[in-house]
C-alpha atoms as a PDB file:
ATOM      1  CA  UNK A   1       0.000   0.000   0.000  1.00  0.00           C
ATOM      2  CA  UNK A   2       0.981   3.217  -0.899  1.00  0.00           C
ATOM      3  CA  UNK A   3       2.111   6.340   2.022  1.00  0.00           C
ATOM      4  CA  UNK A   4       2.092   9.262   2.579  1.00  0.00           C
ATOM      5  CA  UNK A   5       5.626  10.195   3.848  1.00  0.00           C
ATOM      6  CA  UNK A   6       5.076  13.155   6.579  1.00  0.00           C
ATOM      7  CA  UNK A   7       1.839  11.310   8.516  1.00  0.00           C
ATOM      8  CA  UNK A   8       2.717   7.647   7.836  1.00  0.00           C
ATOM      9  CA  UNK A   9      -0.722   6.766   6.522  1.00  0.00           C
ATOM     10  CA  UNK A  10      -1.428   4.387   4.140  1.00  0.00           C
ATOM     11  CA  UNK A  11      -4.105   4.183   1.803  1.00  0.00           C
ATOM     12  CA  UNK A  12      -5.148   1.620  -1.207  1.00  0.00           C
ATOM     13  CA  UNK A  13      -3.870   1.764  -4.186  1.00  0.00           C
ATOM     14  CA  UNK A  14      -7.283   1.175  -5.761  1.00  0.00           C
ATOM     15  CA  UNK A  15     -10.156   1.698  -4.031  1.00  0.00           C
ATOM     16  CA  UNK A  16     -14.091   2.699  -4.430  1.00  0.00           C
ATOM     17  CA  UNK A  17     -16.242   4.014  -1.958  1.00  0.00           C
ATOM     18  CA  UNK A  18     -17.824   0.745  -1.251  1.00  0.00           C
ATOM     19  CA  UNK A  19     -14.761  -0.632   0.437  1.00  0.00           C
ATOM     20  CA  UNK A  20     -15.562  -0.574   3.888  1.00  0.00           C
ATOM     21  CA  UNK A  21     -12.411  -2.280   5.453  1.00  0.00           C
ATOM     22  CA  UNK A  22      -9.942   0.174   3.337  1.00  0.00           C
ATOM     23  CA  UNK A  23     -12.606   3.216   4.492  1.00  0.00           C
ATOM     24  CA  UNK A  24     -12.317   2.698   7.818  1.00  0.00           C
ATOM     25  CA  UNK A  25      -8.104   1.780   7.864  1.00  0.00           C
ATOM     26  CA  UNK A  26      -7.842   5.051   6.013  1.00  0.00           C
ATOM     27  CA  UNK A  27     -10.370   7.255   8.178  1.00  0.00           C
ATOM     28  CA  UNK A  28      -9.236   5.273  11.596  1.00  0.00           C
ATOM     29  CA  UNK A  29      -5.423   6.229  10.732  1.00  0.00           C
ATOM     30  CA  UNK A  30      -6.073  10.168  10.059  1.00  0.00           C
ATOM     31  CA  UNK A  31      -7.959  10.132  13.209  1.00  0.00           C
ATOM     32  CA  UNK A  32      -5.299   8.374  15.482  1.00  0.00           C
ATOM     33  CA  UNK A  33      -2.490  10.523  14.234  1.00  0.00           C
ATOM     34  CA  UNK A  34      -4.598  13.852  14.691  1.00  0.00           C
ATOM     35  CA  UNK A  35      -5.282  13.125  18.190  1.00  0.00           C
ATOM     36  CA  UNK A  36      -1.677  12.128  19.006  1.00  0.00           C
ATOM     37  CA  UNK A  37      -0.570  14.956  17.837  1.00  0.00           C
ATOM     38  CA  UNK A  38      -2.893  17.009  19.878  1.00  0.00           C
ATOM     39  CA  UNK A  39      -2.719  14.765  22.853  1.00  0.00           C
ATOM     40  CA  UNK A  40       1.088  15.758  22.549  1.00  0.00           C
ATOM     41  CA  UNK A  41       0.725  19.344  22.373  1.00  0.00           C
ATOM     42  CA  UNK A  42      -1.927  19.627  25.471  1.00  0.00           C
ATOM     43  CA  UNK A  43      -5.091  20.162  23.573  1.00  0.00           C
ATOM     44  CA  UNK A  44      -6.499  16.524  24.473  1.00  0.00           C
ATOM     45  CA  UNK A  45      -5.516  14.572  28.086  1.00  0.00           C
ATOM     46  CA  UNK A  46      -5.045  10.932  27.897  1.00  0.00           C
ATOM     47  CA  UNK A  47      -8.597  10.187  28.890  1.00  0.00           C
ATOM     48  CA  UNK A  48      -9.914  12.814  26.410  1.00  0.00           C
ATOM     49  CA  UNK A  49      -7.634  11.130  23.215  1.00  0.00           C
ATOM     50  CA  UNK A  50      -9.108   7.932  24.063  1.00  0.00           C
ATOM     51  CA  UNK A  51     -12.983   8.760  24.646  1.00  0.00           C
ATOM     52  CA  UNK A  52     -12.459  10.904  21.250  1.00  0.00           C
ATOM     53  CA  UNK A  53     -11.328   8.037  19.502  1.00  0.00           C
ATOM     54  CA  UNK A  54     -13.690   5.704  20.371  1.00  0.00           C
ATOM     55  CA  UNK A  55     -16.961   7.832  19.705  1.00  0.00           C
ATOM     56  CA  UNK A  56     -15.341   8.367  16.642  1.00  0.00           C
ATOM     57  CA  UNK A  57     -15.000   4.582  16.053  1.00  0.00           C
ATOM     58  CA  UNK A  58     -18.849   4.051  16.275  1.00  0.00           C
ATOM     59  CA  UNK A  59     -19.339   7.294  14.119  1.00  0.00           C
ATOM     60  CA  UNK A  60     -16.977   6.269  11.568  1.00  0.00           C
ATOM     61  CA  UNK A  61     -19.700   3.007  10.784  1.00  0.00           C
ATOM     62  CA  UNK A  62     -22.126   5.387   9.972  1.00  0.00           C
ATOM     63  CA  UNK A  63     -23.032   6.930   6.218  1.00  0.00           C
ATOM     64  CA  UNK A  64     -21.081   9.566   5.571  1.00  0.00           C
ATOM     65  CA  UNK A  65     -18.899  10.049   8.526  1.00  0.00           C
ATOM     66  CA  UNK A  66     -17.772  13.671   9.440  1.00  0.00           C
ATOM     67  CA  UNK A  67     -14.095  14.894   9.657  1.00  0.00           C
ATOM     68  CA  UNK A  68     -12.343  13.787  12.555  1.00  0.00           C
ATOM     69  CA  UNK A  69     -11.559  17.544  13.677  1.00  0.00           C
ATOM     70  CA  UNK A  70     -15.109  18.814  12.551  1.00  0.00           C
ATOM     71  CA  UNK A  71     -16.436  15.942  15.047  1.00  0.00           C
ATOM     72  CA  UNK A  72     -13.801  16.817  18.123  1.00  0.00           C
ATOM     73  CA  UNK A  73     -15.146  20.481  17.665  1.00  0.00           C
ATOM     74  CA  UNK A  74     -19.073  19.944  17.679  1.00  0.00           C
ATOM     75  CA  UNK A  75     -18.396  17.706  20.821  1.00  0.00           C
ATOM     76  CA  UNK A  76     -15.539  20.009  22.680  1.00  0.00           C
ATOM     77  CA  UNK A  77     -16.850  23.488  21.708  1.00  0.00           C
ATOM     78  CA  UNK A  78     -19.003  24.399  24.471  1.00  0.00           C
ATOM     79  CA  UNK A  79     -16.724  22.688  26.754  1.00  0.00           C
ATOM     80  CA  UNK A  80     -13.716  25.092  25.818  1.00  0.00           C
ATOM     81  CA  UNK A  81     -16.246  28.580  25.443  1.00  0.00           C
ATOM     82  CA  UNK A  82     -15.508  28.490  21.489  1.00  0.00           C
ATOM     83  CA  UNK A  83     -17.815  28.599  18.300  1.00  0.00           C
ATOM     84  CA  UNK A  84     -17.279  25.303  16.227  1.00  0.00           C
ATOM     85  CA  UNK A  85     -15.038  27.273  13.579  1.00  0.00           C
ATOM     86  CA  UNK A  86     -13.081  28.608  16.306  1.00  0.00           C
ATOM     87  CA  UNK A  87     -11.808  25.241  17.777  1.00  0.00           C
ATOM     88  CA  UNK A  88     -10.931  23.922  14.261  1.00  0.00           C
ATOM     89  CA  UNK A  89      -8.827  26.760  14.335  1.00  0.00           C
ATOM     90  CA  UNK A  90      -7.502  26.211  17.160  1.00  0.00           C
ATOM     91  CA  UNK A  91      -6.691  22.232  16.519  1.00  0.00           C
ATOM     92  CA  UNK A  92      -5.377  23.380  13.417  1.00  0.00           C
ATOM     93  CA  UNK A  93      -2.607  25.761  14.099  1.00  0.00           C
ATOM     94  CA  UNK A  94      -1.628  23.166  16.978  1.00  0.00           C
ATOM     95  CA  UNK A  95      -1.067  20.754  13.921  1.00  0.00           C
ATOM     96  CA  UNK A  96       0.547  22.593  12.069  1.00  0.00           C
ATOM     97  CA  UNK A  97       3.177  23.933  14.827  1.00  0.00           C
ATOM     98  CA  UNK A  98       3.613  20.516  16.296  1.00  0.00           C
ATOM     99  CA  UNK A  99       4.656  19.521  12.324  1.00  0.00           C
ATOM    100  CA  UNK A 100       6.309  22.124  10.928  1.00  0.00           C
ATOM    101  CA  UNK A 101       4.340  22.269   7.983  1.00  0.00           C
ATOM    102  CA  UNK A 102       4.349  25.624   7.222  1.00  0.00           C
ATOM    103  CA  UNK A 103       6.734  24.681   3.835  1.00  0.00           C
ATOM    104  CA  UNK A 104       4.338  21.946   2.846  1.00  0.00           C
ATOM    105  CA  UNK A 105       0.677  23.040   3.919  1.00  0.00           C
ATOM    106  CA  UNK A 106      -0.580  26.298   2.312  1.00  0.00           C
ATOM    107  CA  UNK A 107      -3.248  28.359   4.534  1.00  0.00           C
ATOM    108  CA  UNK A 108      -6.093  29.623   1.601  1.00  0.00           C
ATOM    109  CA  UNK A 109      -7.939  32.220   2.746  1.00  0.00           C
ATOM    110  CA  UNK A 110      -9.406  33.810  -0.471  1.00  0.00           C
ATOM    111  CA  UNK A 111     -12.856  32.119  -0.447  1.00  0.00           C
ATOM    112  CA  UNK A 112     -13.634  29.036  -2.219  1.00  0.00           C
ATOM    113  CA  UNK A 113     -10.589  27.138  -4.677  1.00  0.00           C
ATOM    114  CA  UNK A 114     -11.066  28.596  -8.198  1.00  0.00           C
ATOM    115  CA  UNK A 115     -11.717  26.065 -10.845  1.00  0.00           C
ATOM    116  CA  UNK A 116     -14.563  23.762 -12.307  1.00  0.00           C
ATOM    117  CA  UNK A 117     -15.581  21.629  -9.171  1.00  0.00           C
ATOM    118  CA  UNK A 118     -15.584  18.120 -11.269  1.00  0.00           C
ATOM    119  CA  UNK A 119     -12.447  19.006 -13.168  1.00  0.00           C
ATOM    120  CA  UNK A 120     -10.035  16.142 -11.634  1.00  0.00           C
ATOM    121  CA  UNK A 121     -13.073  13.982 -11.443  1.00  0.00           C
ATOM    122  CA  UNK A 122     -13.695  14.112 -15.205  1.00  0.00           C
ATOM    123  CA  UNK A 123      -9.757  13.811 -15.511  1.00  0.00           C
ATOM    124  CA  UNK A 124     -10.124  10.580 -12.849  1.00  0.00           C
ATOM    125  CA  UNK A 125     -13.110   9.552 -11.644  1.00  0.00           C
ATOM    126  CA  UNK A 126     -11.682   6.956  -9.131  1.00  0.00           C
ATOM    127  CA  UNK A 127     -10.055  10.481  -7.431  1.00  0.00           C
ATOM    128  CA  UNK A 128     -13.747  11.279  -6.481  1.00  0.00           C
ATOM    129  CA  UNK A 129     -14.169   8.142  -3.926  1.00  0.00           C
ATOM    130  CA  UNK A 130     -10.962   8.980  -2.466  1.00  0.00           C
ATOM    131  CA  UNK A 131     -11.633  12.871  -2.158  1.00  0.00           C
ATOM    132  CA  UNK A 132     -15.116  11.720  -0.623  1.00  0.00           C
ATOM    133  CA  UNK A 133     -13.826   9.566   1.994  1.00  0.00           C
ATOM    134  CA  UNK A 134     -10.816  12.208   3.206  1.00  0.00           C
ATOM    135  CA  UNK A 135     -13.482  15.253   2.769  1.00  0.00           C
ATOM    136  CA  UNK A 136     -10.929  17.301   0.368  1.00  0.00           C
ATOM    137  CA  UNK A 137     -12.007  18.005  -2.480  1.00  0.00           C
ATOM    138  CA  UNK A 138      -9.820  18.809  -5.523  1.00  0.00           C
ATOM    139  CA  UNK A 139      -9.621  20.503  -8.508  1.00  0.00           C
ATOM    140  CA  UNK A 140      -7.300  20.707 -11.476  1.00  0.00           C
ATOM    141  CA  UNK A 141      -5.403  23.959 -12.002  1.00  0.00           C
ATOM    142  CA  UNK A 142      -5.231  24.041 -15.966  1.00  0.00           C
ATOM    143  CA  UNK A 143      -3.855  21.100 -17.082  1.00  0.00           C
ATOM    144  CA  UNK A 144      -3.352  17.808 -15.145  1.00  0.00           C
ATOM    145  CA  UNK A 145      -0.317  18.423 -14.078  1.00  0.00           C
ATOM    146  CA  UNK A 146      -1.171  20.768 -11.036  1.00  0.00           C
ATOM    147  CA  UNK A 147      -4.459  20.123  -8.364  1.00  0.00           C
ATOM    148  CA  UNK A 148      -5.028  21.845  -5.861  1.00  0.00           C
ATOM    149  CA  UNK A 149      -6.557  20.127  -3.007  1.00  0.00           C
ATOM    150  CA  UNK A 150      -8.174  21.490   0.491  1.00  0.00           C
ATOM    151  CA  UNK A 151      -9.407  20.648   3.762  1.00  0.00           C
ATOM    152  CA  UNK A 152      -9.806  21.666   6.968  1.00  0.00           C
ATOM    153  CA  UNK A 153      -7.714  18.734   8.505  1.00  0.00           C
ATOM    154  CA  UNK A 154      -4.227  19.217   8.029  1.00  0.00           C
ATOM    155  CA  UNK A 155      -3.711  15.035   8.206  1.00  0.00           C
ATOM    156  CA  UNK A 156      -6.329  14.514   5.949  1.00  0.00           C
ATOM    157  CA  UNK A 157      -5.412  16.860   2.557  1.00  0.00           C
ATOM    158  CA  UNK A 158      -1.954  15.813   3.176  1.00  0.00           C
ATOM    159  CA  UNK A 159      -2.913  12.033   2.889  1.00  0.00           C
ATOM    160  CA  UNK A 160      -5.291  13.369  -0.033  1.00  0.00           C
ATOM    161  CA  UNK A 161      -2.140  14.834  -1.832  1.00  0.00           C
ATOM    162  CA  UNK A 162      -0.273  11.866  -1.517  1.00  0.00           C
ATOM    163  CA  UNK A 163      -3.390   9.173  -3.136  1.00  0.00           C
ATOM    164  CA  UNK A 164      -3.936  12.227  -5.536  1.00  0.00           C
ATOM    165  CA  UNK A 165      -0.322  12.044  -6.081  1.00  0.00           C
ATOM    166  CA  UNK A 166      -0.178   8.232  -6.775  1.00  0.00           C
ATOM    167  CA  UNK A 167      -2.861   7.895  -8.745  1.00  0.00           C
ATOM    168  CA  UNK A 168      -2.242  10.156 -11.186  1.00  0.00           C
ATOM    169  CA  UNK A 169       1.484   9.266 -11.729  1.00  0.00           C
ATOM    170  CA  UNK A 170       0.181   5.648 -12.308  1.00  0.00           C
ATOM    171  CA  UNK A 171      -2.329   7.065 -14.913  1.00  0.00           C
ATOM    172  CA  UNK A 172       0.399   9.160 -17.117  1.00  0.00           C
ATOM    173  CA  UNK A 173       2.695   6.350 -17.082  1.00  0.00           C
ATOM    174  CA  UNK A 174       4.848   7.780 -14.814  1.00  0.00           C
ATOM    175  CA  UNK A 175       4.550  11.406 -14.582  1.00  0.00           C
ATOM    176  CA  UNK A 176       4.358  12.824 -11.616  1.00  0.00           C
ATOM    177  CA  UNK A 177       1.691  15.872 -10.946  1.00  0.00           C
ATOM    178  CA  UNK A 178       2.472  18.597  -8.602  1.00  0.00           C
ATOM    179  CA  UNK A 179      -0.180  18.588  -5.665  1.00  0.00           C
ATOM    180  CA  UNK A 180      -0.218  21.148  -3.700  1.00  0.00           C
ATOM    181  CA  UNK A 181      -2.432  20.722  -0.371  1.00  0.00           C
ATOM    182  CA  UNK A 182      -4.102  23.744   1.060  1.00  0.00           C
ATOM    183  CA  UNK A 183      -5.607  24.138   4.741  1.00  0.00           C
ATOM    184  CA  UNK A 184      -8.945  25.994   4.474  1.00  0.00           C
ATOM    185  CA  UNK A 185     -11.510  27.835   7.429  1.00  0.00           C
ATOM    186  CA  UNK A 186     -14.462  25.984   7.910  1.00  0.00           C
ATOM    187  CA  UNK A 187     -16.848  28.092   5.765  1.00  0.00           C
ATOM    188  CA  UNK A 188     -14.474  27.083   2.962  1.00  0.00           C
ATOM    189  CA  UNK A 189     -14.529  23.861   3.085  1.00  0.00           C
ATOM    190  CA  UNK A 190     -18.413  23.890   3.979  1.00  0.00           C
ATOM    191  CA  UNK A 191     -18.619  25.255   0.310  1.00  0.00           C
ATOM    192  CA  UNK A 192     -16.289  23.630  -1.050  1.00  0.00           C
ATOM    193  CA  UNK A 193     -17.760  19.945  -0.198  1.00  0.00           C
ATOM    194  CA  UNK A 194     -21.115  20.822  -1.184  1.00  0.00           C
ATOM    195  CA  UNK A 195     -20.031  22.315  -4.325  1.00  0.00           C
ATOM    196  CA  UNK A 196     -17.772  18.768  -5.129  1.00  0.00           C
ATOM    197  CA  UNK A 197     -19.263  16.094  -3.038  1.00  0.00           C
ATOM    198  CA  UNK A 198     -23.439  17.390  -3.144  1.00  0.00           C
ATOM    199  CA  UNK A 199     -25.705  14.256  -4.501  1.00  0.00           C
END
């Protein structure tokens, strides 16, 4: 199985969205390395990490499962005195501190992505499953050669740029696109997923 090199996640190198043990690995891995990370930097205590992850467990069985930092938010918000937005935020930038990624991760914060919603779709429609699952969507910047891809989890768009990544290079023979993952505000990405993922 393919990984991405910065989280350590590993992800299929085919999959469709009816692949439930791949689904969970793939959601179950982005959530276990988000909350070490912010068990490690204070946000979570021991206790907190673990009754996180396992509510998240039993959501992640369920349709459509939400985000694993959208879901720590709805359920921590009111305990920490912050909106829902504002504790993403706040989960975020301990991410991205405790990694480093300022170099790798781009911060967009000029509304939503430009470009035609089902461009990489069109381009590869086994991208849309994958995009799904991670909630990040992606869109081709002119040719197929550069996507940009968002999301409000930091773990998640980087393990979206890597399967991106992969699955384009095995497409074009070889070639390798250039991906670059951006981290979005929540309003973003709230358009952003209805705009790509809406049924």
């Amino acid at each position: 199985m393919p990984t991405e090199k910065i989280t350590g996640i590993s992800f299929p190198a085919t999959f469709t969205a009816s692949d439930a043990g791949p689904r969970l690995a793939v959601l179950g891995a982005v959530a276990s390395c988000c909350a070490q990370h912010l068990l490690d930097g204070g946000y979570f205590s021991p206790d907190e990490e673990e009754a996180m992850l396992k509510a998240y467990k039993v959501r992640m069985e369920a349709p459509d499962p939400p985000d694993f930092l959208l879901f720590t938010a709805e359920v921590l918000a009111k305990k920490h005195a912050l909106t829902v937005e504002g504790e993403i935020h706040r989960m975020q930038t301990m991410l991205v501190l405790r990694w480093r990624l300022s170099d790798r991760l781009h911060c967009w914060t000029f509304g939503a992505l430009p470009g035609r919603a089902t461009s990489l779709y069109d381009h590869c429609a086994s991208l849309r499953s994958a995009c799904t699952l991670l909630g990040c969507p992606a869109i081709l910047a002119g040719d197929s050669s550069v996507i940009h891809v968002a999301s409000i989890n930091p773990v998640a768009v980087l393990t979206a740029a890597a399967w991106i990544g992969h699955e384009l290079t095995i497409q074009s023979g070889g070639e390798s696109p250039f991906v670059f993952p951006f981290m979005v505000d929540l309003p973003v990405w709230s358009t952003l997923l209805q705009r790509h993922f809406a049924a």
